[in-house]
N, C-alpha and C. Protein backbone atom coordinates (compact mmCIF):
# COMPACT_ATOMS: atom_id res chain seq x y z
N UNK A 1 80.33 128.32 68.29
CA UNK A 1 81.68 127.84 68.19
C UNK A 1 81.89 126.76 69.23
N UNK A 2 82.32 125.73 68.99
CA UNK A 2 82.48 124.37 69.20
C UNK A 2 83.85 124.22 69.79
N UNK A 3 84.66 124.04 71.18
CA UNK A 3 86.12 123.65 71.76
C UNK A 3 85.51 122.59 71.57
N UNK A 4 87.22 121.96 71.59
CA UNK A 4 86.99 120.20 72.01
C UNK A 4 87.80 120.38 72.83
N UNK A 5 87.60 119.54 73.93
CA UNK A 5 87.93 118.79 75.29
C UNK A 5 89.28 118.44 75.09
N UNK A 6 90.55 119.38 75.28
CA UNK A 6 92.00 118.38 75.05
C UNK A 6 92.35 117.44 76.53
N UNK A 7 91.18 117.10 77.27
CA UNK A 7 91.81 116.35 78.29
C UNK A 7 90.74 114.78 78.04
N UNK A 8 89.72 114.79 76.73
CA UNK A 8 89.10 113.76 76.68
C UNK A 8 89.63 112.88 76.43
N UNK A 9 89.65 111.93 76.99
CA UNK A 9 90.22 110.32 76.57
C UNK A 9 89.39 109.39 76.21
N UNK A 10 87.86 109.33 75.58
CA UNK A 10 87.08 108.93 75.02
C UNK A 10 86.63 107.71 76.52
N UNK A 11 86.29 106.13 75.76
CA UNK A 11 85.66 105.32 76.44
C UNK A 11 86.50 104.71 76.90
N UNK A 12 86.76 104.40 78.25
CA UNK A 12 87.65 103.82 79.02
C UNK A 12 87.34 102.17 79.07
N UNK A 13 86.44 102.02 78.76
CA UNK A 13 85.69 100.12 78.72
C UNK A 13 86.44 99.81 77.98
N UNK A 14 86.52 98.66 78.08
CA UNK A 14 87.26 97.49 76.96
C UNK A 14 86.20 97.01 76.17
N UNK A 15 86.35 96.70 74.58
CA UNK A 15 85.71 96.97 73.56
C UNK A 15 85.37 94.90 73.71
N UNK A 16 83.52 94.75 74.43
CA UNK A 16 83.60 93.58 74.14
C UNK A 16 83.67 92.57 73.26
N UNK A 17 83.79 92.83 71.56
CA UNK A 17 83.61 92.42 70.63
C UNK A 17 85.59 92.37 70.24
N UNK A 18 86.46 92.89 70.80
CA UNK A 18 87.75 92.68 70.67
C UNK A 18 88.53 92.15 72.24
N UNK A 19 87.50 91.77 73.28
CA UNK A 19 87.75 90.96 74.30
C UNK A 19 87.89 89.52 74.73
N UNK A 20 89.10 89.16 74.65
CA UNK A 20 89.67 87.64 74.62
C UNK A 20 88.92 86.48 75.52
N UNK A 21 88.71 85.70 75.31
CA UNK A 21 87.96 85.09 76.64
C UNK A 21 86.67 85.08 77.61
N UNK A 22 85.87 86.34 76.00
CA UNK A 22 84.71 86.71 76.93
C UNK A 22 83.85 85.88 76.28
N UNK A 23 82.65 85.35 77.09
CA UNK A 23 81.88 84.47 75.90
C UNK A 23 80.99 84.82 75.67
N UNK A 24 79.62 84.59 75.38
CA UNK A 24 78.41 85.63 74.52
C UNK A 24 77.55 85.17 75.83
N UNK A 25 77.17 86.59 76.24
CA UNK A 25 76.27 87.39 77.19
C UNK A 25 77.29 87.63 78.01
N UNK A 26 78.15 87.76 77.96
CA UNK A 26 79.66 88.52 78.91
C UNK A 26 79.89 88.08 79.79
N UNK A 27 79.52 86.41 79.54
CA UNK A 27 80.78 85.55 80.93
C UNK A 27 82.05 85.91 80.51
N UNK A 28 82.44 85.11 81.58
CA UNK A 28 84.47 84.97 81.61
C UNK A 28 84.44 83.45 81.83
N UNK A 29 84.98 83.24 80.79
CA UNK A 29 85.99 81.32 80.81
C UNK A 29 86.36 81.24 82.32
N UNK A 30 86.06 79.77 82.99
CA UNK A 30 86.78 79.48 84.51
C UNK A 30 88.07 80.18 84.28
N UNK A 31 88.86 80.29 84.88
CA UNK A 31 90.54 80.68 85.14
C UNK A 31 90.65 81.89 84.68
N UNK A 32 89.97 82.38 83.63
CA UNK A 32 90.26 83.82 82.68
C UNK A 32 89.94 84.87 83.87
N UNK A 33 90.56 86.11 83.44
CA UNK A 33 90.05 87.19 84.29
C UNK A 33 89.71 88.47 83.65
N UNK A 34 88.58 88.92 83.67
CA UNK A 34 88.20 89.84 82.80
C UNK A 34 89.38 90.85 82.65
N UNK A 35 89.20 91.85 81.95
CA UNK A 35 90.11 92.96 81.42
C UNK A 35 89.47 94.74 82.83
N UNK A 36 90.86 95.09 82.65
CA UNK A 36 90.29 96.15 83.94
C UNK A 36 89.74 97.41 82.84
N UNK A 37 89.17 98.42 83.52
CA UNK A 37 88.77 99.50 82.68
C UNK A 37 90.00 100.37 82.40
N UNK A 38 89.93 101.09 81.97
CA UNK A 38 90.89 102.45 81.91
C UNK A 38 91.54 103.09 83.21
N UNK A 39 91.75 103.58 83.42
CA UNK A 39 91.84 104.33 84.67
C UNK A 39 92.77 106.02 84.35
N UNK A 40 92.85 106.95 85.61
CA UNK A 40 92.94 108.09 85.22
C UNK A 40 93.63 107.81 86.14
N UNK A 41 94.92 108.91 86.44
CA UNK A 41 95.76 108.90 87.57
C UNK A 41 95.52 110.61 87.92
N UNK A 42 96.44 111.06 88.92
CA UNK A 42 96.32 111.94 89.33
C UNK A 42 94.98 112.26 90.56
N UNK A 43 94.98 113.77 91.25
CA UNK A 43 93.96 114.16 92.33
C UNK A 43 92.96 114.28 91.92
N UNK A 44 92.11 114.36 92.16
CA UNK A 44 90.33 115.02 91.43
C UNK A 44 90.09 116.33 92.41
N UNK A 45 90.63 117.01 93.16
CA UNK A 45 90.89 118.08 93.75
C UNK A 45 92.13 118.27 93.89
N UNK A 46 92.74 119.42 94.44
CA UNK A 46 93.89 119.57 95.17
C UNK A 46 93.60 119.30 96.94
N UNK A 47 94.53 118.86 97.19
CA UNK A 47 94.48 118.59 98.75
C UNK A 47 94.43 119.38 99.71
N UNK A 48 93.84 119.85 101.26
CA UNK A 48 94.12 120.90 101.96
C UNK A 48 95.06 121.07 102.21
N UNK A 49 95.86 122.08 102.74
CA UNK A 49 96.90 122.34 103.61
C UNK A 49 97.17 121.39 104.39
N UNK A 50 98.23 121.09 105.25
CA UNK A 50 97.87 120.56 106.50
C UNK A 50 98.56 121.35 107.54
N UNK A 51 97.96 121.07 108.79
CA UNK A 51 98.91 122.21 109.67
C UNK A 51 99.57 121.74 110.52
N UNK A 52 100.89 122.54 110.57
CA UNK A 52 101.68 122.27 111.24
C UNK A 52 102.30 122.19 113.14
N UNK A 53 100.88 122.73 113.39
CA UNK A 53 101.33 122.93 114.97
C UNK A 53 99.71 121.96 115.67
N UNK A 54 100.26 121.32 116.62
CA UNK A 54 98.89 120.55 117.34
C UNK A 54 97.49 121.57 117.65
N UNK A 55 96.27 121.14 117.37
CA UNK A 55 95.17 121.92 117.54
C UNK A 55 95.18 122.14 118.68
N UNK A 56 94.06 123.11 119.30
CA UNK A 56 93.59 123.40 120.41
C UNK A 56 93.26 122.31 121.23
N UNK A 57 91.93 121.59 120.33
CA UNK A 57 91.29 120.61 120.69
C UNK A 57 91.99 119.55 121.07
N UNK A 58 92.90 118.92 120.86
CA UNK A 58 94.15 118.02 121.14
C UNK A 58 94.33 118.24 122.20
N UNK A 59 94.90 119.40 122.62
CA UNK A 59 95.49 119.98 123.96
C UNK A 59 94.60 119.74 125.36
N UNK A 60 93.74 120.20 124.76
CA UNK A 60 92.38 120.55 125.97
C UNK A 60 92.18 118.51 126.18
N UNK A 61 92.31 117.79 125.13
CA UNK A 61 91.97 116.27 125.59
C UNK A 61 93.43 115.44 126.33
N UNK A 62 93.98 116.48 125.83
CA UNK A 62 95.57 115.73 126.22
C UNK A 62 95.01 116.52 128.26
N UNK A 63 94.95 117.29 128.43
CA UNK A 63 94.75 118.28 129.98
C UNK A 63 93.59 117.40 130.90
N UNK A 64 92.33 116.91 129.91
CA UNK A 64 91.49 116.55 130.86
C UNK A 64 91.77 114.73 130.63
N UNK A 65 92.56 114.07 130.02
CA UNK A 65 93.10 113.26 129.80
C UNK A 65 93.96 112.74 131.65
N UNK A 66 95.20 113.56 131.63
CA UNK A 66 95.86 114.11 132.61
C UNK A 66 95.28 114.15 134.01
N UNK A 67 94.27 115.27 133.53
CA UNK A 67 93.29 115.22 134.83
C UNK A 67 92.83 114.11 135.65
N UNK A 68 91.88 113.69 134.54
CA UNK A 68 91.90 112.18 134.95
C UNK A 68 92.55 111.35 135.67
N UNK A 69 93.26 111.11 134.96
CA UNK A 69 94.80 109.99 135.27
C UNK A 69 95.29 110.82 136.85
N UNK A 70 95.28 111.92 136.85
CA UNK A 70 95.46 112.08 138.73
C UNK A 70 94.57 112.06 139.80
N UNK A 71 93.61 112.31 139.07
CA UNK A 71 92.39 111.72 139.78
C UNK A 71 92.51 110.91 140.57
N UNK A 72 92.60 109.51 139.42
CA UNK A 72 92.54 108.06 139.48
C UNK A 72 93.64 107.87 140.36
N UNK A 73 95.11 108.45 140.31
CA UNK A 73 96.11 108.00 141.26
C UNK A 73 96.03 108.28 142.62
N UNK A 74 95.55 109.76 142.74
CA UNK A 74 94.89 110.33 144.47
C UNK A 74 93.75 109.66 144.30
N UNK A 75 92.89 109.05 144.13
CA UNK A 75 91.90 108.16 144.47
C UNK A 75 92.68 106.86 145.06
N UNK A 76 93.75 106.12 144.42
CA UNK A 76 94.10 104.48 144.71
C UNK A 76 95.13 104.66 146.12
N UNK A 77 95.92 105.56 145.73
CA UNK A 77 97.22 106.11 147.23
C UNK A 77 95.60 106.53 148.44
N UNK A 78 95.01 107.26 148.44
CA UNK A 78 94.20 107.34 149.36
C UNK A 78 93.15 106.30 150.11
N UNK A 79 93.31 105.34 149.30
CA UNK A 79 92.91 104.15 149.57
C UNK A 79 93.72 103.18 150.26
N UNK A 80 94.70 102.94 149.77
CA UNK A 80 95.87 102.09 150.13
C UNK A 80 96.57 102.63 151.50
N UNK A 81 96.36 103.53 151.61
CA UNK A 81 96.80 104.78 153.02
C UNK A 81 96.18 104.17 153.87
């Protein structure tokens, strides 16, 4: 037993033998612009979650970030002293 596909939409190409402006071996006339394919809209997955509160990892770069940066300031005042 045989389903058919109710989401097939067959060949999405443009049919070169009913294509305006194409010339034989499938140039395009100067100025002409070929024809686009078909296209499908919608996701090809569903998307992850996303989350709502800042990671760990963020935090910990935001701290040694920080760190840093006081480092660098008790390093220049101890100098300038």
């Amino acid at each position: 037993m045989t389903t058919s596909d109710p989401e097939h939409h067959g060949n999405q190409d443009p049919d070169p033998a009913r294509t305006p402006d194409l010339e034989p071996g499938g140039g395009v006339a100067p100025g002409s612009t070929p024809p686009d394919s078909g296209t499908t809209s919608g996701l090809s997955a569903p998307e992850p979650d996303t989350r709502k509160r800042f990671p760990v990892s963020g935090w910990l770069t935001l701290l040694a970030v920080a760190v840093i940066v006081i480092i660098f300031v008790v390093a220049i005042f101890g100098i300038l002293s």
